[in-house]
N, C-alpha and C. Protein backbone atom coordinates (compact mmCIF):
# COMPACT_ATOMS: atom_id res chain seq x y z
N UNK A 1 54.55 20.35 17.96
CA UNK A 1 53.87 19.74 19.09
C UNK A 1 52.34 19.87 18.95
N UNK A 2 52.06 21.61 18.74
CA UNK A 2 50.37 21.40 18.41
C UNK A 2 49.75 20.31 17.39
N UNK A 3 50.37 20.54 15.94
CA UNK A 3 50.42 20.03 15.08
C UNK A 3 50.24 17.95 15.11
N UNK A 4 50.73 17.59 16.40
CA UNK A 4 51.12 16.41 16.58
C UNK A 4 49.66 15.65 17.56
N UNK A 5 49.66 17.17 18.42
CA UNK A 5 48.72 16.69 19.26
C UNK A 5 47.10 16.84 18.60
N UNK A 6 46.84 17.74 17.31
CA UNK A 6 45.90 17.48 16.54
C UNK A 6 45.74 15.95 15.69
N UNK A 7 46.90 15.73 15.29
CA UNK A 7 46.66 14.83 14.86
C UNK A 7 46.30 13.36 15.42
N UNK A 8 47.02 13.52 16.93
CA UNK A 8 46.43 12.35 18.15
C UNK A 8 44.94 12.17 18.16
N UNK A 9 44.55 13.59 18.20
CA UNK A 9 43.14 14.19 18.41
C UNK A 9 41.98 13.36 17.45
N UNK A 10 42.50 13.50 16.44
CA UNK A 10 41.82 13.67 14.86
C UNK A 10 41.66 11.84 14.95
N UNK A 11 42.54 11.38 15.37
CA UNK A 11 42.91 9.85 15.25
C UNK A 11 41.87 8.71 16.22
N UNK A 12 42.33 9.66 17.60
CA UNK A 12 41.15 9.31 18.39
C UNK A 12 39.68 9.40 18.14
N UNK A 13 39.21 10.79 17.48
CA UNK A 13 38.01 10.59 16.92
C UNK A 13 37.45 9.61 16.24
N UNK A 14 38.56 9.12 15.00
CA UNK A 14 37.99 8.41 14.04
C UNK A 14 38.04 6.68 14.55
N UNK A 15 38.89 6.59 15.58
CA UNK A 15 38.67 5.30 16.17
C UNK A 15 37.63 5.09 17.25
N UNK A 16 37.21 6.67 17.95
CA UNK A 16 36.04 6.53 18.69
C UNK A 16 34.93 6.14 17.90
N UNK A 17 34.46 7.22 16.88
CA UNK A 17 33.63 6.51 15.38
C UNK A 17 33.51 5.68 15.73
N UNK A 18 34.37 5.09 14.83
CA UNK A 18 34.54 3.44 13.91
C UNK A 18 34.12 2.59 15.36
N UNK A 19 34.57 2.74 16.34
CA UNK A 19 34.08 1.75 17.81
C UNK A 19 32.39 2.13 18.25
N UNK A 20 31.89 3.17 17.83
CA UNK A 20 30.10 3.32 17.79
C UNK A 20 29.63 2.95 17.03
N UNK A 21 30.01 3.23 16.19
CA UNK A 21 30.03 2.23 14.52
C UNK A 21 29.56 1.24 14.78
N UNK A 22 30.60 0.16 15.01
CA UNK A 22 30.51 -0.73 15.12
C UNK A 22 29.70 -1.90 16.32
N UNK A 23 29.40 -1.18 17.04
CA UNK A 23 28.35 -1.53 18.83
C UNK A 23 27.03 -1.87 18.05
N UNK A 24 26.35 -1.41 16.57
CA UNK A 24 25.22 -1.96 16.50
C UNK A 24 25.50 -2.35 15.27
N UNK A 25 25.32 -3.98 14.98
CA UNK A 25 25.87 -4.89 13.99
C UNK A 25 24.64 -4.24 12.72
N UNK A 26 25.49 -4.13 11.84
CA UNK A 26 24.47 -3.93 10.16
C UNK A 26 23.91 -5.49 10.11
N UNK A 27 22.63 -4.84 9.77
CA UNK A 27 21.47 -5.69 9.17
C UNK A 27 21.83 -6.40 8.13
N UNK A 28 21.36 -8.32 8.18
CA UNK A 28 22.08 -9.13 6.55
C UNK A 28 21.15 -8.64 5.97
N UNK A 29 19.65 -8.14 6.28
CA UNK A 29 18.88 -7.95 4.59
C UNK A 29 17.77 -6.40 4.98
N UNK A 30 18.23 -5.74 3.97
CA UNK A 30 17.40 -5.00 4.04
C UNK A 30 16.07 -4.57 4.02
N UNK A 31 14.84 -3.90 5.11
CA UNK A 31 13.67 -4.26 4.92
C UNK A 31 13.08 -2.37 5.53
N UNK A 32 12.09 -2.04 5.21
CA UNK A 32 11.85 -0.84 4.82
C UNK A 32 10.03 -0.97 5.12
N UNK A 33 9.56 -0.92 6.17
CA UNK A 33 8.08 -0.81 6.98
C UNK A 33 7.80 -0.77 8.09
N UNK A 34 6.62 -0.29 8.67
CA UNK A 34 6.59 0.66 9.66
C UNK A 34 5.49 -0.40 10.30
N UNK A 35 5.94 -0.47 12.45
CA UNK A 35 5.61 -1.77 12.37
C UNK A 35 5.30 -1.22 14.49
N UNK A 36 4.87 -2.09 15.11
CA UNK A 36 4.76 -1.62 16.63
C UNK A 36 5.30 -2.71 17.47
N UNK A 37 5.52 -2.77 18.28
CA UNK A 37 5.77 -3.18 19.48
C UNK A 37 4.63 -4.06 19.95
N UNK A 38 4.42 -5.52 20.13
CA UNK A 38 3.44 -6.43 20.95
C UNK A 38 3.93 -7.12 22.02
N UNK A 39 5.08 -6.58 22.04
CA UNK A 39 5.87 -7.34 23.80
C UNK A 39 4.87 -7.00 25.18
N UNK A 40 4.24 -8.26 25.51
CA UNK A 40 3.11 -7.81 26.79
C UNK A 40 4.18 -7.79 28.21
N UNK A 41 4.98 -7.58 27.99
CA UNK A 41 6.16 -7.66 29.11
C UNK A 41 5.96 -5.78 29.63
N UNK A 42 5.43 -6.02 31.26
CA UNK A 42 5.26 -4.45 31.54
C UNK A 42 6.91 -3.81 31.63
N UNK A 43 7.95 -4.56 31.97
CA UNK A 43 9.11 -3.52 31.60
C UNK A 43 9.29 -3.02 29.77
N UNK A 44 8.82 -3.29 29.26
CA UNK A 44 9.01 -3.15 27.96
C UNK A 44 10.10 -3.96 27.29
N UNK A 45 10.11 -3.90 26.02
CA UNK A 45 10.88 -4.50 24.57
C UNK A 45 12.23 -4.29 24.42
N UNK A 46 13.14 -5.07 24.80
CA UNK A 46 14.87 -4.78 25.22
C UNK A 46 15.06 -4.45 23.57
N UNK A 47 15.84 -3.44 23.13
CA UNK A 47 16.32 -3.36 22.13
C UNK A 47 18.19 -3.65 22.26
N UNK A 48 18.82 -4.60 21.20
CA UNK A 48 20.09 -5.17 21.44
C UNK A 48 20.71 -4.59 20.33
N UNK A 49 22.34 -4.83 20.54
CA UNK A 49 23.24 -4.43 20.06
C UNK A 49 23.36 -5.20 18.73
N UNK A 50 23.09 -6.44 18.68
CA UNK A 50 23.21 -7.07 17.20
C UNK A 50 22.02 -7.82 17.41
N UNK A 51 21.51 -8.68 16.36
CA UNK A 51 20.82 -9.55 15.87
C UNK A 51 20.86 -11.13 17.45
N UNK A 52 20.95 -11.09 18.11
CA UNK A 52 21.25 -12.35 18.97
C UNK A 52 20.26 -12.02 20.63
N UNK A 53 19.89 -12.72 21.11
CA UNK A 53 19.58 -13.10 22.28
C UNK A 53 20.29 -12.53 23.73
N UNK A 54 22.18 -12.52 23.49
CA UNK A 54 22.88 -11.91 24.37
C UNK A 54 23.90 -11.38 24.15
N UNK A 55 23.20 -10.40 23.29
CA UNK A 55 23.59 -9.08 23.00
C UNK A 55 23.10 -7.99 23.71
N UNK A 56 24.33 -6.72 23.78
CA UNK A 56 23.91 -6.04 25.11
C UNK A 56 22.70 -5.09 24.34
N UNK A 57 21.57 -4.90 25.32
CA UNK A 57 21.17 -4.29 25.64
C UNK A 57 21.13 -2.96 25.51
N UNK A 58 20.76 -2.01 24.45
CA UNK A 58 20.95 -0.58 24.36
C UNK A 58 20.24 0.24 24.61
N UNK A 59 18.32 -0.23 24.83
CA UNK A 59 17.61 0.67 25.13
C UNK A 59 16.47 -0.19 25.59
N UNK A 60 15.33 0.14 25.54
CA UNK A 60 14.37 -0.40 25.81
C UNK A 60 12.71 0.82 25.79
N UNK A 61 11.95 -0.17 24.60
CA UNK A 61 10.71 0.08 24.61
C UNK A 61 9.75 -0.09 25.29
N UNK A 62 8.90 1.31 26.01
CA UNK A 62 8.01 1.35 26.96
C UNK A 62 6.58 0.44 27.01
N UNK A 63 6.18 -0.43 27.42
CA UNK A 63 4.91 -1.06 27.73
C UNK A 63 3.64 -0.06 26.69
N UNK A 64 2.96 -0.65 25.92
CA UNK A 64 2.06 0.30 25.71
C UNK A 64 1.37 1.03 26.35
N UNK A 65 0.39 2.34 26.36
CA UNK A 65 -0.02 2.75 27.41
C UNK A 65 -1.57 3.40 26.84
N UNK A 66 -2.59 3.77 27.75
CA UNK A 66 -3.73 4.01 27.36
C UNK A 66 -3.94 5.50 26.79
N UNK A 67 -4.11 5.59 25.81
CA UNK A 67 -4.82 7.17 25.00
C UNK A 67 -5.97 7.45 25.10
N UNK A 68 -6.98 8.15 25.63
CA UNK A 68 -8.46 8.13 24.89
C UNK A 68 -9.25 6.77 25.39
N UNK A 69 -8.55 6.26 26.03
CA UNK A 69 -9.13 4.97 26.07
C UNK A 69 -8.65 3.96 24.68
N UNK A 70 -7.90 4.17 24.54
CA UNK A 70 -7.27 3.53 23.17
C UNK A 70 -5.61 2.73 23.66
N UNK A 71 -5.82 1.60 23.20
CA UNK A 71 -4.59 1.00 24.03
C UNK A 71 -3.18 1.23 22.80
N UNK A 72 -2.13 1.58 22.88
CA UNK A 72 -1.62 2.22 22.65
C UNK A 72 0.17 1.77 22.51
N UNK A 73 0.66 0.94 21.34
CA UNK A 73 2.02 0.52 21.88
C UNK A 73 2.93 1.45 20.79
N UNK A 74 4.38 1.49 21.16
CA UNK A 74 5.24 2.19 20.78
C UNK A 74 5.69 1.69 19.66
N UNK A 75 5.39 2.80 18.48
CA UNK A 75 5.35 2.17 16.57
C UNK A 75 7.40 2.93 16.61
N UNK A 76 7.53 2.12 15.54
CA UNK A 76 8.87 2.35 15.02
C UNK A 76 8.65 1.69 13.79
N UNK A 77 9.93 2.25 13.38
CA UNK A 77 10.47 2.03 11.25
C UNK A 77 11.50 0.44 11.63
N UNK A 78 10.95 -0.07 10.56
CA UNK A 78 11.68 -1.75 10.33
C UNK A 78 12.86 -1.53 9.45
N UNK A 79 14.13 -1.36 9.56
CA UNK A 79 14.76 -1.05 8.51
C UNK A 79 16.19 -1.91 8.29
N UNK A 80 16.05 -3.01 8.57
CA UNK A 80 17.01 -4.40 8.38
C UNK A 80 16.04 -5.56 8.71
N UNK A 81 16.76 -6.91 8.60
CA UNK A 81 16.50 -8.07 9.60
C UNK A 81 17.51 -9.00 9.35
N UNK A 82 17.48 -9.94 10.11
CA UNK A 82 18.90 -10.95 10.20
C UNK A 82 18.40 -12.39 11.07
N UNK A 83 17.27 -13.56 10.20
CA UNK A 83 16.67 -14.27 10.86
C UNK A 83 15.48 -13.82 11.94
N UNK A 84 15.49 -14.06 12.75
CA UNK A 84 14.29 -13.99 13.76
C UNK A 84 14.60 -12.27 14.16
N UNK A 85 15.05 -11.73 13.49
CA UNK A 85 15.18 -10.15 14.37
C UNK A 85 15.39 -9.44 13.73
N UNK A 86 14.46 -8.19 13.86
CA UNK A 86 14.24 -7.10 13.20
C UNK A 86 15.16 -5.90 13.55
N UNK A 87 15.69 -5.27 12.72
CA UNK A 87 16.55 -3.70 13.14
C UNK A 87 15.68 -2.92 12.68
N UNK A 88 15.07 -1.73 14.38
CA UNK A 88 14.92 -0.71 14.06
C UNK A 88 15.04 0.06 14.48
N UNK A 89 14.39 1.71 14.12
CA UNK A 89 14.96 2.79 14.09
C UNK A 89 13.65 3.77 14.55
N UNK A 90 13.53 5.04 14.83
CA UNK A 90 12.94 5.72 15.03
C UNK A 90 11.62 5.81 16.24
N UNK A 91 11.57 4.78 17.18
CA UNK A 91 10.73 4.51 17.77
C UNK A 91 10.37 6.16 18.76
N UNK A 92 9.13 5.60 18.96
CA UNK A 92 7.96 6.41 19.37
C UNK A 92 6.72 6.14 19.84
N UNK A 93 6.16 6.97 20.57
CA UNK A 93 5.11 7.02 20.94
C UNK A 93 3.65 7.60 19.97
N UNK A 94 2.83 6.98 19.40
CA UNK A 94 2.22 7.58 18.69
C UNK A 94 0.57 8.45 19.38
N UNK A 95 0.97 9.79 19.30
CA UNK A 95 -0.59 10.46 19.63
C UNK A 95 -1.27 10.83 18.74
N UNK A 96 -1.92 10.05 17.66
CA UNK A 96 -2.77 10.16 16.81
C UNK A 96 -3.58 11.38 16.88
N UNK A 97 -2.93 12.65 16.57
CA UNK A 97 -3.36 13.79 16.19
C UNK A 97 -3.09 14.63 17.01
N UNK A 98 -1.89 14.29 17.80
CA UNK A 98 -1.06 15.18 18.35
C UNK A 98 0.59 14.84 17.95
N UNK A 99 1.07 15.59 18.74
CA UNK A 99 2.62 15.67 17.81
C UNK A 99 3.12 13.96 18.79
N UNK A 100 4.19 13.22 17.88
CA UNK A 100 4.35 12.29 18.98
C UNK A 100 5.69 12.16 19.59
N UNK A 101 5.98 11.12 20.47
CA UNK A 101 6.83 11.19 21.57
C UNK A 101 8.08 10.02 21.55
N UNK A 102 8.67 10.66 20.79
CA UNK A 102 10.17 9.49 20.74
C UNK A 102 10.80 8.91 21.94
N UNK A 103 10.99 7.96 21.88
CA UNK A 103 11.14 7.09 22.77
C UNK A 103 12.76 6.00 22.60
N UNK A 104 13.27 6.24 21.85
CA UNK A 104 14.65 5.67 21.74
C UNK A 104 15.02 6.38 19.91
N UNK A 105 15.96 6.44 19.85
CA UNK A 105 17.05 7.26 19.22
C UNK A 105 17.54 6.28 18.55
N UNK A 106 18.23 6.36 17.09
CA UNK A 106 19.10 5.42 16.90
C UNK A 106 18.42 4.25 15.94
N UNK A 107 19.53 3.28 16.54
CA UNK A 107 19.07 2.05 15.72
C UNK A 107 19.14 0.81 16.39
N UNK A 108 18.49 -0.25 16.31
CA UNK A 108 18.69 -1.82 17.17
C UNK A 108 18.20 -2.14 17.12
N UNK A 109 18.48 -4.03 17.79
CA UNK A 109 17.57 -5.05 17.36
C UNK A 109 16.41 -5.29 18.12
N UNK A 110 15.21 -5.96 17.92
CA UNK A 110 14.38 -6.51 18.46
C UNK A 110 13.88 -8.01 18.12
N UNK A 111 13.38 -8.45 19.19
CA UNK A 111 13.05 -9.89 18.81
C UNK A 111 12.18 -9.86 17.48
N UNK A 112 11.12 -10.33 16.56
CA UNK A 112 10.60 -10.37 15.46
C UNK A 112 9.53 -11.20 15.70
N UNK A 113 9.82 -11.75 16.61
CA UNK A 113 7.98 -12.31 17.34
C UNK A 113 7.14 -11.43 18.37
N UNK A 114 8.15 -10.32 18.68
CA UNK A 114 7.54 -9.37 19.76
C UNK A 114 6.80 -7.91 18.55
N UNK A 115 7.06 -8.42 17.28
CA UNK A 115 6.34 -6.98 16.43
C UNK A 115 5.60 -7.36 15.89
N UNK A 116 4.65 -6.13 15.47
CA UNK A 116 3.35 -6.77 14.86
C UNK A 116 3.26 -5.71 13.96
N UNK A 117 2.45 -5.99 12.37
CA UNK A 117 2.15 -5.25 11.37
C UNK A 117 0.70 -5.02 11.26
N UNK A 118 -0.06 -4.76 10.03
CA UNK A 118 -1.03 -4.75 9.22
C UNK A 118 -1.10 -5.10 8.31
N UNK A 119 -1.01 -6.69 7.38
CA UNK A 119 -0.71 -6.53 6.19
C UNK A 119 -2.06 -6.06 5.26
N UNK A 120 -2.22 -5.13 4.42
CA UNK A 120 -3.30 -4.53 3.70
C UNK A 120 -3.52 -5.40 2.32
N UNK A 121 -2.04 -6.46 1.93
CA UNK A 121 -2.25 -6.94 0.69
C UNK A 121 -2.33 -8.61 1.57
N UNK A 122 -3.65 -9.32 1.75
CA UNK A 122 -3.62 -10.44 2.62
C UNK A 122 -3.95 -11.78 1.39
N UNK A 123 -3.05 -11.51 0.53
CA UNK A 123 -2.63 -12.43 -0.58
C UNK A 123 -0.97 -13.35 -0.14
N UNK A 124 -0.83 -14.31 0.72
CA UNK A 124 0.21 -15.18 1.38
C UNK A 124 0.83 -16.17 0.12
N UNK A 125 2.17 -15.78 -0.43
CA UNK A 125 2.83 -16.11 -1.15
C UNK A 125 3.75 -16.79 -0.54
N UNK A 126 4.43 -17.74 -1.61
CA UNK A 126 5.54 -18.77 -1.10
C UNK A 126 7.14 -17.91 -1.21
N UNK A 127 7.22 -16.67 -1.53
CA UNK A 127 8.50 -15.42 -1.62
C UNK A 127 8.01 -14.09 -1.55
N UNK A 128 8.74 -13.58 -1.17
CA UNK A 128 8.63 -12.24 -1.32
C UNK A 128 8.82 -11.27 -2.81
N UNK A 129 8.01 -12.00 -3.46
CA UNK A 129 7.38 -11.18 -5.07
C UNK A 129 6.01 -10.74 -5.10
N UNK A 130 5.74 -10.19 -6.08
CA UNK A 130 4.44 -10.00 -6.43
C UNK A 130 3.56 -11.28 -7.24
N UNK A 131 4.80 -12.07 -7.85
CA UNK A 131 4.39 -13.24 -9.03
C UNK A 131 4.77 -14.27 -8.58
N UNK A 132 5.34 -14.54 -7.04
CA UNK A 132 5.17 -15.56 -6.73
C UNK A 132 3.96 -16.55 -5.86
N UNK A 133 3.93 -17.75 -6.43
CA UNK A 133 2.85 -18.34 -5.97
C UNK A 133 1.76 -18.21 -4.75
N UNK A 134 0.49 -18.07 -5.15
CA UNK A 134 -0.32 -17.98 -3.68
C UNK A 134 -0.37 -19.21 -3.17
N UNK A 135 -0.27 -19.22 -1.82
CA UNK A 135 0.12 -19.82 -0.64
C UNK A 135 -1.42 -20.11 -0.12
N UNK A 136 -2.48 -19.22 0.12
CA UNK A 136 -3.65 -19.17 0.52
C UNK A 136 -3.97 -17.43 0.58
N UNK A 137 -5.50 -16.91 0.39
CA UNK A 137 -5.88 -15.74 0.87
C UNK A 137 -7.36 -15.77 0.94
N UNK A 138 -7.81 -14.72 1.40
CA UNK A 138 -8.92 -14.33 1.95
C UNK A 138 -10.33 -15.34 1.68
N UNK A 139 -11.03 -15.63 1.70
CA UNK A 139 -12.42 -16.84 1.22
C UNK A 139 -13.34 -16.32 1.55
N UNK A 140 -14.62 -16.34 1.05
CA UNK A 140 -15.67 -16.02 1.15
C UNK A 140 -16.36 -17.05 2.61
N UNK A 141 -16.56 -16.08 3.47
CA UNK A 141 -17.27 -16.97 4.63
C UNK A 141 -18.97 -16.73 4.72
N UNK A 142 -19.95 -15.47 4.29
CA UNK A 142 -20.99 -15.12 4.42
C UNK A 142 -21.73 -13.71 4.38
N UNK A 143 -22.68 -13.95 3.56
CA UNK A 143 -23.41 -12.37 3.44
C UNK A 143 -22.35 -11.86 2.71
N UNK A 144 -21.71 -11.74 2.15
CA UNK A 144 -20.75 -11.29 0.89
C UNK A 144 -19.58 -10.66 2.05
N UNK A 145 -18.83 -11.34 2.84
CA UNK A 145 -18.00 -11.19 3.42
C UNK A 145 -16.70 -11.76 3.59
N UNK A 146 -15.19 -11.78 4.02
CA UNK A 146 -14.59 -12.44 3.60
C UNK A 146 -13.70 -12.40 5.33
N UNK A 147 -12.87 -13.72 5.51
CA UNK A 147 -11.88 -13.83 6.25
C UNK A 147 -10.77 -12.65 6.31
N UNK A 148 -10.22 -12.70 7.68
CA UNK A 148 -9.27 -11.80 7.15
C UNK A 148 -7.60 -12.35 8.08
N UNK A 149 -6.54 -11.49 7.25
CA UNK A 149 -5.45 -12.21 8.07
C UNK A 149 -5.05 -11.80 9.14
N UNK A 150 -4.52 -12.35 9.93
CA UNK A 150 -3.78 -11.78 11.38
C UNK A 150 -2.71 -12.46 11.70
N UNK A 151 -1.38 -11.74 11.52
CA UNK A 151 -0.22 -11.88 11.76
C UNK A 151 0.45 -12.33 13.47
N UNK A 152 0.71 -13.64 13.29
CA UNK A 152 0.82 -14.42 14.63
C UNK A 152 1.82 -14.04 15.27
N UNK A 153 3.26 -14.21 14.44
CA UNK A 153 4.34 -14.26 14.00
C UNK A 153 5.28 -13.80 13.17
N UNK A 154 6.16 -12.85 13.18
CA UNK A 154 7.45 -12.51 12.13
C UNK A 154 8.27 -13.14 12.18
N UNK A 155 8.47 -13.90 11.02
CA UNK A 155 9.82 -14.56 10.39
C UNK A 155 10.98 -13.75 10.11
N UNK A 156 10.98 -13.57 9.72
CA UNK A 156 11.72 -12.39 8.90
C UNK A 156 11.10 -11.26 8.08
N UNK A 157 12.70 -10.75 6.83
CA UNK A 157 11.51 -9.30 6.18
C UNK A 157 12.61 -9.54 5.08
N UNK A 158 12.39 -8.84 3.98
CA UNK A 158 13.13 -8.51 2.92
C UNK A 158 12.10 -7.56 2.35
N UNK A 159 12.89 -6.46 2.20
CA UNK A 159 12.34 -5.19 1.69
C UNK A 159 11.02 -4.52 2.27
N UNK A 160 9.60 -4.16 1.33
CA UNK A 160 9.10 -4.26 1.96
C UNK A 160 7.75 -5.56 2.17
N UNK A 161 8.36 -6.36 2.24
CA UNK A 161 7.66 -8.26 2.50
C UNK A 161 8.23 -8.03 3.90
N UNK A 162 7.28 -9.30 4.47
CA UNK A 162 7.56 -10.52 5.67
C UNK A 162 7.00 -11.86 5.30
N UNK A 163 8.10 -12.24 5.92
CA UNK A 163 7.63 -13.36 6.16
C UNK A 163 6.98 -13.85 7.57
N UNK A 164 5.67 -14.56 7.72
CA UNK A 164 4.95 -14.54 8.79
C UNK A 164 4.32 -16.19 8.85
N UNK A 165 3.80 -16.31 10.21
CA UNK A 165 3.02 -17.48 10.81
C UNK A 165 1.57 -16.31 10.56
N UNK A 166 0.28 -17.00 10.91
CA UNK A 166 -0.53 -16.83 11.28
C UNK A 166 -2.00 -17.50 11.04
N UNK A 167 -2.87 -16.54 10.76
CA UNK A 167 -3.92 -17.43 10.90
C UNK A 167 -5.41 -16.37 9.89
N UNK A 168 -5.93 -17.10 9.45
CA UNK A 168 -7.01 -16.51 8.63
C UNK A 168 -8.55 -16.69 9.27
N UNK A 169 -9.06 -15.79 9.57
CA UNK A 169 -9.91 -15.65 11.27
C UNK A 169 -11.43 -14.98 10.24
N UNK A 170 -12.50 -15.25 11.26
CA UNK A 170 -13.63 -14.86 11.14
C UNK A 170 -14.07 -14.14 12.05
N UNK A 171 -13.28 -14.21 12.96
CA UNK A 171 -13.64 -13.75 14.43
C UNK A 171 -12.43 -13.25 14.75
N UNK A 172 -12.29 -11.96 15.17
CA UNK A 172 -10.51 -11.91 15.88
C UNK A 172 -10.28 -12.46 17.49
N UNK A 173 -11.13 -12.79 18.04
CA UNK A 173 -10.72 -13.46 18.90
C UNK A 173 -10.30 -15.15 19.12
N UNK A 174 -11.07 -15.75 17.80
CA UNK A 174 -10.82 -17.37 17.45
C UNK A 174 -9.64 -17.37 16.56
N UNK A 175 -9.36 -18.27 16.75
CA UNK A 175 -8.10 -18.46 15.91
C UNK A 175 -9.28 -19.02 14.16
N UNK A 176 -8.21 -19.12 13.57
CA UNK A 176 -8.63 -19.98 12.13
C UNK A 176 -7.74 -20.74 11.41
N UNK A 177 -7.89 -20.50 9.97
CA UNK A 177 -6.98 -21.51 9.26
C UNK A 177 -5.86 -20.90 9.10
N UNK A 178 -4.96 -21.76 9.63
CA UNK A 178 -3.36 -21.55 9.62
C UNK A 178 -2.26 -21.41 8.30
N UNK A 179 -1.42 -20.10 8.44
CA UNK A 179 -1.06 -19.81 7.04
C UNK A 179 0.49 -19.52 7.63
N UNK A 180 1.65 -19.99 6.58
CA UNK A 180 2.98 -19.49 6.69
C UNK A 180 3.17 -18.59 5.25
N UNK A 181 4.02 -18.17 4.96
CA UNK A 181 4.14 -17.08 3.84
C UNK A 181 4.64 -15.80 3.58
N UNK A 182 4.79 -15.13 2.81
CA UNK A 182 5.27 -13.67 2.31
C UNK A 182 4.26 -12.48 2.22
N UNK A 183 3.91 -11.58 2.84
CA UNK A 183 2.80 -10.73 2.48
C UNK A 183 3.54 -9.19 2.57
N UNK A 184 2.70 -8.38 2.14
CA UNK A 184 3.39 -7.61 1.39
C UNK A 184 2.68 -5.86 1.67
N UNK A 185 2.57 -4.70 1.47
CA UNK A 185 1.53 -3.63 1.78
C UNK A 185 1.24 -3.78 2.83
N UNK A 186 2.85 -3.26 4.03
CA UNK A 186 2.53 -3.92 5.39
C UNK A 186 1.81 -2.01 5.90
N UNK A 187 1.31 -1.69 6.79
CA UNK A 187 0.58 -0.41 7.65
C UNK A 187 1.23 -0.73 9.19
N UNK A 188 1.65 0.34 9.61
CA UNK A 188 2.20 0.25 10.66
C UNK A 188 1.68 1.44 11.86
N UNK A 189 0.24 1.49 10.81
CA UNK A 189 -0.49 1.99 12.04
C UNK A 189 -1.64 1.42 12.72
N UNK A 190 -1.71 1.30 13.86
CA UNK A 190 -2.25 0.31 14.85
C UNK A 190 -3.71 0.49 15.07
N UNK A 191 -4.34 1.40 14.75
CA UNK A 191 -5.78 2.05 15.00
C UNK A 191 -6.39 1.84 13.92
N UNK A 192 -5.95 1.84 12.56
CA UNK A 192 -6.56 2.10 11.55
C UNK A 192 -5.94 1.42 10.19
N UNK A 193 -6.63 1.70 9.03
CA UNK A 193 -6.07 0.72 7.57
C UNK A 193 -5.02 1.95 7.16
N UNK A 194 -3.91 1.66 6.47
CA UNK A 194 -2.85 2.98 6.09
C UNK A 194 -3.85 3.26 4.80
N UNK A 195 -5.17 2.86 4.19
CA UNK A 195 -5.79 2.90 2.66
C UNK A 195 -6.06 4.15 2.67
C-alpha cells in the first residue's frame, strides 16, 4: 500500500512538472542579449505564457521609475524569439551601483516592439552574419562626426543579432534616414555604451 501510494505520489509530480513545463511555450529561435523594457504604459509590460497576443498573462513589468534623477526602466536577458516576440528571463530593476532588484522570476513572452537595445556595432546588414551585405551605416555629417543608429523597432532576434526598423539620426530627438536590417553587439545597458 505504502509502496503504491509512493508511486501515485512520484507520478503526480512528474505530471505536475511536465504541466509547468509546459504553461511557457519554448522559444522557435534562439537569441542570447541583454535588453530593457520601453512600454510607456504606467501599469507596466504584460509578460505571456507563449509567443501570442492572448496568451495568459504571467507577470508583469513595472513602469520605469526615477533614480538620481535618472529615468530608469526594468532591463532583462533576451533568451528566445518567435516572430514579433521576445522570451525573457531574469528581469530587474537596475541600481547602477547598488545591488539590483528582481522583478519577475522565470521566463516569458513580451511584445518585441515594447524592447529596446543599444546596438554598439551600427553596421545594418541584410542577415544576421558578420559577411552579410551592408544594408546602410553610420555617414559622415560634420566637424569629423558621424550619424548614429536608434532602434525604432524589434523584429525579431537570432542569436546574438536583431532584426530592427529604425532610423539613422543627427539629433536624437529628429527622426532621420530610415533603415530595416540585422545589427549585431547589442548593450543592454540603458545609461551608458557596454565598450
Amino acid at each position: 500500500m505504502v509502496r503504491m501510494l509512493s508511486l501515485l505520489l512520484a507520478a503526480a509530480l512528474l505530471t505536475t512538472g511536465s504541466t509547468l513545463a509546459a504553461e511557457i511555450a519554448p522559444p522557435a529561435t534562439r537569441c542570447d542579449f541583454g535588453a530593457w523594457s520601453k512600454d510607456p504604459d504606467p501599469a507596466g509590460l504584460n509578460v505571456r505564457a507563449a509567443p501570442r497576443r492572448d496568451a495568459p498573462v504571467v507577470g508583469r513589468l513595472p513602469p520605469p521609475r526615477i533614480v538620481d534623477g535618472e529615468r530608469l526602466a526594468v532591463e532583462f536577458r533576451v533568451v528566445g524569439g518567435a516572430g514579433p516576440w521576445l522570451m525573457i528571463e531574469n528581469a530587474h530593476h537596475p541600481d547602477y551601483g547598488s545591488p539590483t532588484r528582481r522583478v519577475f522570476t522565470g521566463r516569458g513572452w513580451v511584445a518585441a516592439g515594447l524592447v529596446d537595445v543599444a546596438p554598439m556595432d551600427e553596421k545594418v546588414r541584410v542577415g544576421p552574419t558578420s559577411d552579410a551585405a551592408i544594408v546602410d551605416e553610420p555617414r559622415a555629417v560634420a566637424d569629423r562626426t558621424y550619424d548614429f543608429l536608434v532602434v525604432g523597432r524589434i523584429l525579431g532576434c537570432r542569436g546574438r543579432w536583431i532584426e530592427m526598423e529604425g532610423d539613422f539620426r543627427v539629433d536624437r530627438t529628429r527622426r532621420g534616414r530610415p533603415v530595416r536590417g540585422w545589427v549585431t553587439d547589442l548593450c543592454g545597458n540603458q545609461v551608458t555604451t557596454c565598450n
